[in-house]
N, C-alpha and C. Protein backbone atom coordinates (compact mmCIF):
# COMPACT_ATOMS: atom_id res chain seq x y z
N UNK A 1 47.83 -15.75 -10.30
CA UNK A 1 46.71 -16.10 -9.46
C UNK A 1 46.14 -17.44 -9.90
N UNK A 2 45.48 -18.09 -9.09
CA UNK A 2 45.14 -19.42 -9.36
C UNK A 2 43.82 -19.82 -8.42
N UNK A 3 42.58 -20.61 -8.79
CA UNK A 3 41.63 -20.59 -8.31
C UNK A 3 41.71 -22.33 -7.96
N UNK A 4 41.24 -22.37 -6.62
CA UNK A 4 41.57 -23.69 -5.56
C UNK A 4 40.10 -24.01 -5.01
N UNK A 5 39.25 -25.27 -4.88
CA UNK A 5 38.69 -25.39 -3.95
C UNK A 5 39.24 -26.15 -2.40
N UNK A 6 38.90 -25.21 -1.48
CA UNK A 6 39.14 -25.44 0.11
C UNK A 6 37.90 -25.47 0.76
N UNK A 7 38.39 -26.41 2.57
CA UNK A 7 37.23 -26.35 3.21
C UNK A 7 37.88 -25.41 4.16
N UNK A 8 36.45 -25.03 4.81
CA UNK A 8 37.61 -23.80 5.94
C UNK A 8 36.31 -24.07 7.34
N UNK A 9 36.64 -23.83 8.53
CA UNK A 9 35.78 -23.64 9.98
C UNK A 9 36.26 -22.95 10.83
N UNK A 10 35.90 -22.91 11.51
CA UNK A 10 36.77 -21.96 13.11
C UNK A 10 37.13 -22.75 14.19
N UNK A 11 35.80 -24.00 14.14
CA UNK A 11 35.91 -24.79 15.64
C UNK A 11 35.95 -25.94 14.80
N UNK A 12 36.83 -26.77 15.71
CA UNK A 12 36.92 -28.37 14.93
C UNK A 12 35.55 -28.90 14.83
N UNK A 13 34.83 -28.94 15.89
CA UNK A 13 33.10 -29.36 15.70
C UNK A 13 32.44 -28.94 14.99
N UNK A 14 32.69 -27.78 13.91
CA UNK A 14 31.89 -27.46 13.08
C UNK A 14 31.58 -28.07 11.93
N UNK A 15 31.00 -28.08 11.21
CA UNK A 15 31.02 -28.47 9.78
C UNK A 15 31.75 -27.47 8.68
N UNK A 16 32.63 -28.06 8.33
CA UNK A 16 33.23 -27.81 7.60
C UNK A 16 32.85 -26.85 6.46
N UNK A 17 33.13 -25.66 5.76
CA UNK A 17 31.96 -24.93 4.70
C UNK A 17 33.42 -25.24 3.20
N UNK A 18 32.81 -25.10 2.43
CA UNK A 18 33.81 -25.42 1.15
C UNK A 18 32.96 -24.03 0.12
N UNK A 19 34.43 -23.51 -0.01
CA UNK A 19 34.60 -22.60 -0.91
C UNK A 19 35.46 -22.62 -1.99
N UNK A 20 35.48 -22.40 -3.16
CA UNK A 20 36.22 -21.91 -4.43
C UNK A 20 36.97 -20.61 -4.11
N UNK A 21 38.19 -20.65 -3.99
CA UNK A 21 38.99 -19.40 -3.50
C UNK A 21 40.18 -19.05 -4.48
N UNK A 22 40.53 -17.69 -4.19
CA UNK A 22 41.46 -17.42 -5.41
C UNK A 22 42.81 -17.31 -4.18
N UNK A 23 43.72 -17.46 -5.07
CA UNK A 23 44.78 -17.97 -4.36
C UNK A 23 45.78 -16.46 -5.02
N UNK A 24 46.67 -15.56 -3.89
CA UNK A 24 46.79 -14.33 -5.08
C UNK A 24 48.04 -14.33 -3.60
N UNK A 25 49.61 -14.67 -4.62
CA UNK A 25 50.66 -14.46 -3.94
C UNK A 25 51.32 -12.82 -3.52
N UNK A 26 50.48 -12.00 -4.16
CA UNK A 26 50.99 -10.71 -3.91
C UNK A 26 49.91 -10.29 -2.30
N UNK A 27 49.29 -10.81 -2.10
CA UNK A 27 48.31 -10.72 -0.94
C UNK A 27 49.15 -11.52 0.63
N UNK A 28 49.07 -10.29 1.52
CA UNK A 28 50.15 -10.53 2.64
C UNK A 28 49.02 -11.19 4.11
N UNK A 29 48.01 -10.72 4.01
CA UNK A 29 46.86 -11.75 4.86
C UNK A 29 45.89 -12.07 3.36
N UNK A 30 44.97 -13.45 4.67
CA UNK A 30 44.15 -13.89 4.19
C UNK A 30 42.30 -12.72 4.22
N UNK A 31 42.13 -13.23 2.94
CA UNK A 31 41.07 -11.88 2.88
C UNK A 31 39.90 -13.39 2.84
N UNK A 32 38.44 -12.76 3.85
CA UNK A 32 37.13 -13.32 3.48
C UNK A 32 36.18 -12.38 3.45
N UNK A 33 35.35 -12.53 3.00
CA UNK A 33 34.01 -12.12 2.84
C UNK A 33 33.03 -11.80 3.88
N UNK A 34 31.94 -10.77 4.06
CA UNK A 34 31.43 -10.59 5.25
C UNK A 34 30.43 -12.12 5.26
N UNK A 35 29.90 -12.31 3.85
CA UNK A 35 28.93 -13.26 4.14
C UNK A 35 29.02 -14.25 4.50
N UNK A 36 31.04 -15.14 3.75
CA UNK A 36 31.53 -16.28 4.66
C UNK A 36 32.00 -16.00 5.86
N UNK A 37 31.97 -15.00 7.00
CA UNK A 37 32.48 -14.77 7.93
C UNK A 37 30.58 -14.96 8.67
N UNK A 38 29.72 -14.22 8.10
CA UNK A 38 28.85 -14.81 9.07
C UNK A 38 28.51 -16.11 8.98
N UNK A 39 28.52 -16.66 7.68
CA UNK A 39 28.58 -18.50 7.72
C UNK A 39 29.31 -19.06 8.57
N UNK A 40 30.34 -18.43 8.75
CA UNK A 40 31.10 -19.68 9.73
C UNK A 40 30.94 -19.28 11.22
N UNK A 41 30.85 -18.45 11.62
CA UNK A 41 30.04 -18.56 12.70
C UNK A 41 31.47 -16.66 13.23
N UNK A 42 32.38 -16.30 12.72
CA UNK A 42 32.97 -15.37 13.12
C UNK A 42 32.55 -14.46 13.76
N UNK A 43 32.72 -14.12 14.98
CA UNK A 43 31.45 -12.94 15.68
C UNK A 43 32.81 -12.25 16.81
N UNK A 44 34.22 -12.87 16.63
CA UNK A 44 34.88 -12.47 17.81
C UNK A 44 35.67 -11.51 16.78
N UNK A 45 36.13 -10.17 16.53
CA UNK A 45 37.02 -10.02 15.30
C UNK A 45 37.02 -8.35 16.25
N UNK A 46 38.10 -7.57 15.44
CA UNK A 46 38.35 -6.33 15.95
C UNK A 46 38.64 -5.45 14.34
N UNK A 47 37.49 -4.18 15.14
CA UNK A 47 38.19 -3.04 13.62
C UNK A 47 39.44 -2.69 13.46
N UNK A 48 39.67 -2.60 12.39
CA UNK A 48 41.57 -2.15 11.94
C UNK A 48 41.46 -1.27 10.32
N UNK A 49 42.11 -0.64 10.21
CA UNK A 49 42.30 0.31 8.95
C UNK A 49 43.38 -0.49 8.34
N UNK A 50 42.79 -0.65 6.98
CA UNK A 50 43.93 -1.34 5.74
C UNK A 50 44.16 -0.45 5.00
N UNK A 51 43.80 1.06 5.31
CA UNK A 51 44.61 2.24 3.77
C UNK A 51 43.73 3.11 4.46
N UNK A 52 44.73 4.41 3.90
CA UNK A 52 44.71 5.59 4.78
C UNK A 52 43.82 6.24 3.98
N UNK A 53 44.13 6.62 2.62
CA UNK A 53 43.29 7.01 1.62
C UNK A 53 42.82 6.68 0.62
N UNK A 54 41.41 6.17 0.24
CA UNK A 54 40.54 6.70 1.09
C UNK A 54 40.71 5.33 2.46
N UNK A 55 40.51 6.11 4.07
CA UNK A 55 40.61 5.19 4.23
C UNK A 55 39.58 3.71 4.92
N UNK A 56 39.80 2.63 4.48
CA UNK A 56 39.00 1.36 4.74
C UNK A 56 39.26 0.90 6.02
N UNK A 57 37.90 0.60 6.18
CA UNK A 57 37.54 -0.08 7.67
C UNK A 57 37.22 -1.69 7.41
N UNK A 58 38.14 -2.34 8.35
CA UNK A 58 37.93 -3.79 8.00
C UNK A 58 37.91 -4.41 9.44
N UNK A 59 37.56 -5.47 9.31
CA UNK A 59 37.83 -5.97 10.15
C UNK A 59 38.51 -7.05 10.61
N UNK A 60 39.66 -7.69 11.74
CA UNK A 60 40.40 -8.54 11.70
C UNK A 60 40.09 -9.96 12.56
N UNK A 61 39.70 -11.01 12.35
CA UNK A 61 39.61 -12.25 13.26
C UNK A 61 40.07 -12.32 14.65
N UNK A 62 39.57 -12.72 15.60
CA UNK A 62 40.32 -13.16 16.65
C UNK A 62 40.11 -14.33 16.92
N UNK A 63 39.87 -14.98 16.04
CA UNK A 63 39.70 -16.74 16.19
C UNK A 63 40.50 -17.09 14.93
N UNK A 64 41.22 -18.14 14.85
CA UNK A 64 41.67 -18.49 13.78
C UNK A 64 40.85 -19.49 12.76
N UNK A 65 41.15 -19.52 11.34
CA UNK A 65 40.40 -20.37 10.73
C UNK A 65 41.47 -21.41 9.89
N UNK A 66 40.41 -22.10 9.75
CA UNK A 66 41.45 -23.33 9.76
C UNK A 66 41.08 -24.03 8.14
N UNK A 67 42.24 -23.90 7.45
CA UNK A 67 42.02 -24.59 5.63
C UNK A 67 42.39 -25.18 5.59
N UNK A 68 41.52 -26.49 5.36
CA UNK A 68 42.21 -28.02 4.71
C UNK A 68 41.98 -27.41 3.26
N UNK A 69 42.57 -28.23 2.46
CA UNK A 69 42.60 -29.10 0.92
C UNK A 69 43.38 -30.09 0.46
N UNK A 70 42.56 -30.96 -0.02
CA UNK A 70 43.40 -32.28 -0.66
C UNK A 70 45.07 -32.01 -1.32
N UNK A 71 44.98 -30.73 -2.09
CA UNK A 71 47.04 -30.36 -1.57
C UNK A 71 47.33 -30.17 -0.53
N UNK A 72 47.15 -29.79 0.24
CA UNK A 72 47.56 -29.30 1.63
C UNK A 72 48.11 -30.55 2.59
N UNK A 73 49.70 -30.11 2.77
CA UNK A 73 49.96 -31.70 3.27
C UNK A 73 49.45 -31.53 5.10
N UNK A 74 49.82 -30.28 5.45
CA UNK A 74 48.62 -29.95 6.84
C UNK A 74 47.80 -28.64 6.47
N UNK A 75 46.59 -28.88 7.87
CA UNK A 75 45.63 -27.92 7.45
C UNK A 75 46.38 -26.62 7.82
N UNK A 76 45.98 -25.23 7.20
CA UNK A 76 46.63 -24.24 7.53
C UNK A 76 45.62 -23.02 8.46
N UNK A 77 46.36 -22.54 9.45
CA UNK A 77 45.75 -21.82 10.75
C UNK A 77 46.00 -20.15 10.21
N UNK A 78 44.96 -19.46 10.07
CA UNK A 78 45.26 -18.13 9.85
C UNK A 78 43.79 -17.42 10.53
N UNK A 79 44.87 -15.98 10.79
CA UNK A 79 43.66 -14.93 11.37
C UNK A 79 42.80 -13.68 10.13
N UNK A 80 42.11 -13.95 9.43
CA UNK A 80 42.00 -13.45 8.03
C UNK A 80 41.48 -11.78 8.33
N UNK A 81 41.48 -11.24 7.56
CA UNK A 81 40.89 -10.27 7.29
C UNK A 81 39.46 -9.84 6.51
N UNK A 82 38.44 -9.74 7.33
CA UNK A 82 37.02 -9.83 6.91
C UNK A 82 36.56 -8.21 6.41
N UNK A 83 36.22 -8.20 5.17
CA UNK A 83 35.74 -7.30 4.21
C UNK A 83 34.92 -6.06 4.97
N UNK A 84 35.25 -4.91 5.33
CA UNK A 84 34.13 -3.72 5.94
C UNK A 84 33.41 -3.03 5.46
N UNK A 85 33.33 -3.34 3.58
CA UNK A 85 33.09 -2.46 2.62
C UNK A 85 31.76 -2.53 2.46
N UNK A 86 30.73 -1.46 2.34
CA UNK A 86 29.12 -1.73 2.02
C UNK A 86 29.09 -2.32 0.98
N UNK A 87 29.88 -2.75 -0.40
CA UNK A 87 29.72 -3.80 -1.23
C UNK A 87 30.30 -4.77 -1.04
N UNK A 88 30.67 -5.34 0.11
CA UNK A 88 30.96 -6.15 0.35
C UNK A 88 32.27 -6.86 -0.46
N UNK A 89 32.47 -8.12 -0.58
CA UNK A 89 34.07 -8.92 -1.56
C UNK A 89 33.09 -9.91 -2.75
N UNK A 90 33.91 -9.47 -3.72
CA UNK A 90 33.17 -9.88 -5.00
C UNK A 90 33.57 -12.05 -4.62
N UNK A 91 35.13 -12.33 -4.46
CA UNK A 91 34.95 -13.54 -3.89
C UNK A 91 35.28 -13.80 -2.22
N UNK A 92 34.65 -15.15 -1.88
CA UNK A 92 34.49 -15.28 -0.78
C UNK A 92 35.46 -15.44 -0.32
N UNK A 93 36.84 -15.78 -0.79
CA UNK A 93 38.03 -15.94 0.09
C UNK A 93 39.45 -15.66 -0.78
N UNK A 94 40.07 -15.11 0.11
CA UNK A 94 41.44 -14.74 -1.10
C UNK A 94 42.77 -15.18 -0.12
N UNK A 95 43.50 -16.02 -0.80
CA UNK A 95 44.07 -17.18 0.80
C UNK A 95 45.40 -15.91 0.00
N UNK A 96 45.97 -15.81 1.25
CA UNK A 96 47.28 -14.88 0.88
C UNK A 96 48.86 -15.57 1.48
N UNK A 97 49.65 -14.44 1.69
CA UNK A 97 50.87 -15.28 2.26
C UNK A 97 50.93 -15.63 3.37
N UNK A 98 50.22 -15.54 4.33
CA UNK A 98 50.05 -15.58 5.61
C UNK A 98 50.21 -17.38 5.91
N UNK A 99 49.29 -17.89 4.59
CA UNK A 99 49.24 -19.38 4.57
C UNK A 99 49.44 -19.90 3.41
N UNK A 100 51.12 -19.94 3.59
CA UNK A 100 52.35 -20.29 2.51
C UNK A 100 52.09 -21.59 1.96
N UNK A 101 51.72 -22.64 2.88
CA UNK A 101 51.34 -24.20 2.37
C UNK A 101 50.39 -23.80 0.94
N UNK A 102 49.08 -23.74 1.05
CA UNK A 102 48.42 -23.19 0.23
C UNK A 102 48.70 -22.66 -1.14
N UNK A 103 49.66 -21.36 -0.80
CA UNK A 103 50.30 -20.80 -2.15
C UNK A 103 51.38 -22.47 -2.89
N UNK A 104 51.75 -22.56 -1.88
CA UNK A 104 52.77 -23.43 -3.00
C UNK A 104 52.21 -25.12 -3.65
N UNK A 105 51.03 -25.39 -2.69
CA UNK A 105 50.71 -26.58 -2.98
C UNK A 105 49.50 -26.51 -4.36
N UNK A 106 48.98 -24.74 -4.47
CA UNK A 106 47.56 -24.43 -5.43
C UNK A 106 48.30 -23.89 -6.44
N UNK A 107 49.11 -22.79 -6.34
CA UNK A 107 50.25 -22.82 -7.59
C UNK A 107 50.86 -23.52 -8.44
């Protein structure tokens, strides 16, 4: 695992938000946080179950978000998976395989 700062948005007009993210190659989507999901403005997303037992309610994007970083030779487009848990995600973003640029350029 390896810890990266990225900027991430939804709409190109937005302002850009910059987070410190852990970068974790055994992770098959991108995981965020409820609190960076209401920062960036995420409000379009659908419930989905990630484990049966016990099982978790999460929820999935229907807008894509979009990660630049100064490695990143383009920005990378993913539909993440936003945290359903009443304690919420200890970090705000956990970039997975979904957005391969990332793994290999923060590794």
């Amino acid at each position: 695992m390896a810890c990266a700062k990225v900027s991430c948005r939804v709409w190109l007009t937005q302002e850009p938000v910059e987070v410190c993210v852990l970068v974790a190659n055994c992770s098959g989507k991108t995981q965020i946080s409820r609190r960076l999901a209401k920062k960036l403005g995420l409000t379009y997303t659908q419930d989905i179950f990630v484990s049966d037992s016990p099982p978790l309610k999460w929820k999935i994007s229907l807008l894509p978000l979009i990660i630049t970083s100064p490695v990143l030779r383009t920005p990378c487009a993913v539909y993440p998976l936003i945290n359903g848990q009443p304690d919420d995600a200890y970090y705000e973003m956990i970039v997975g395989q979904d957005c391969k640029e990332a793994l290999f350029g923060l590794l």
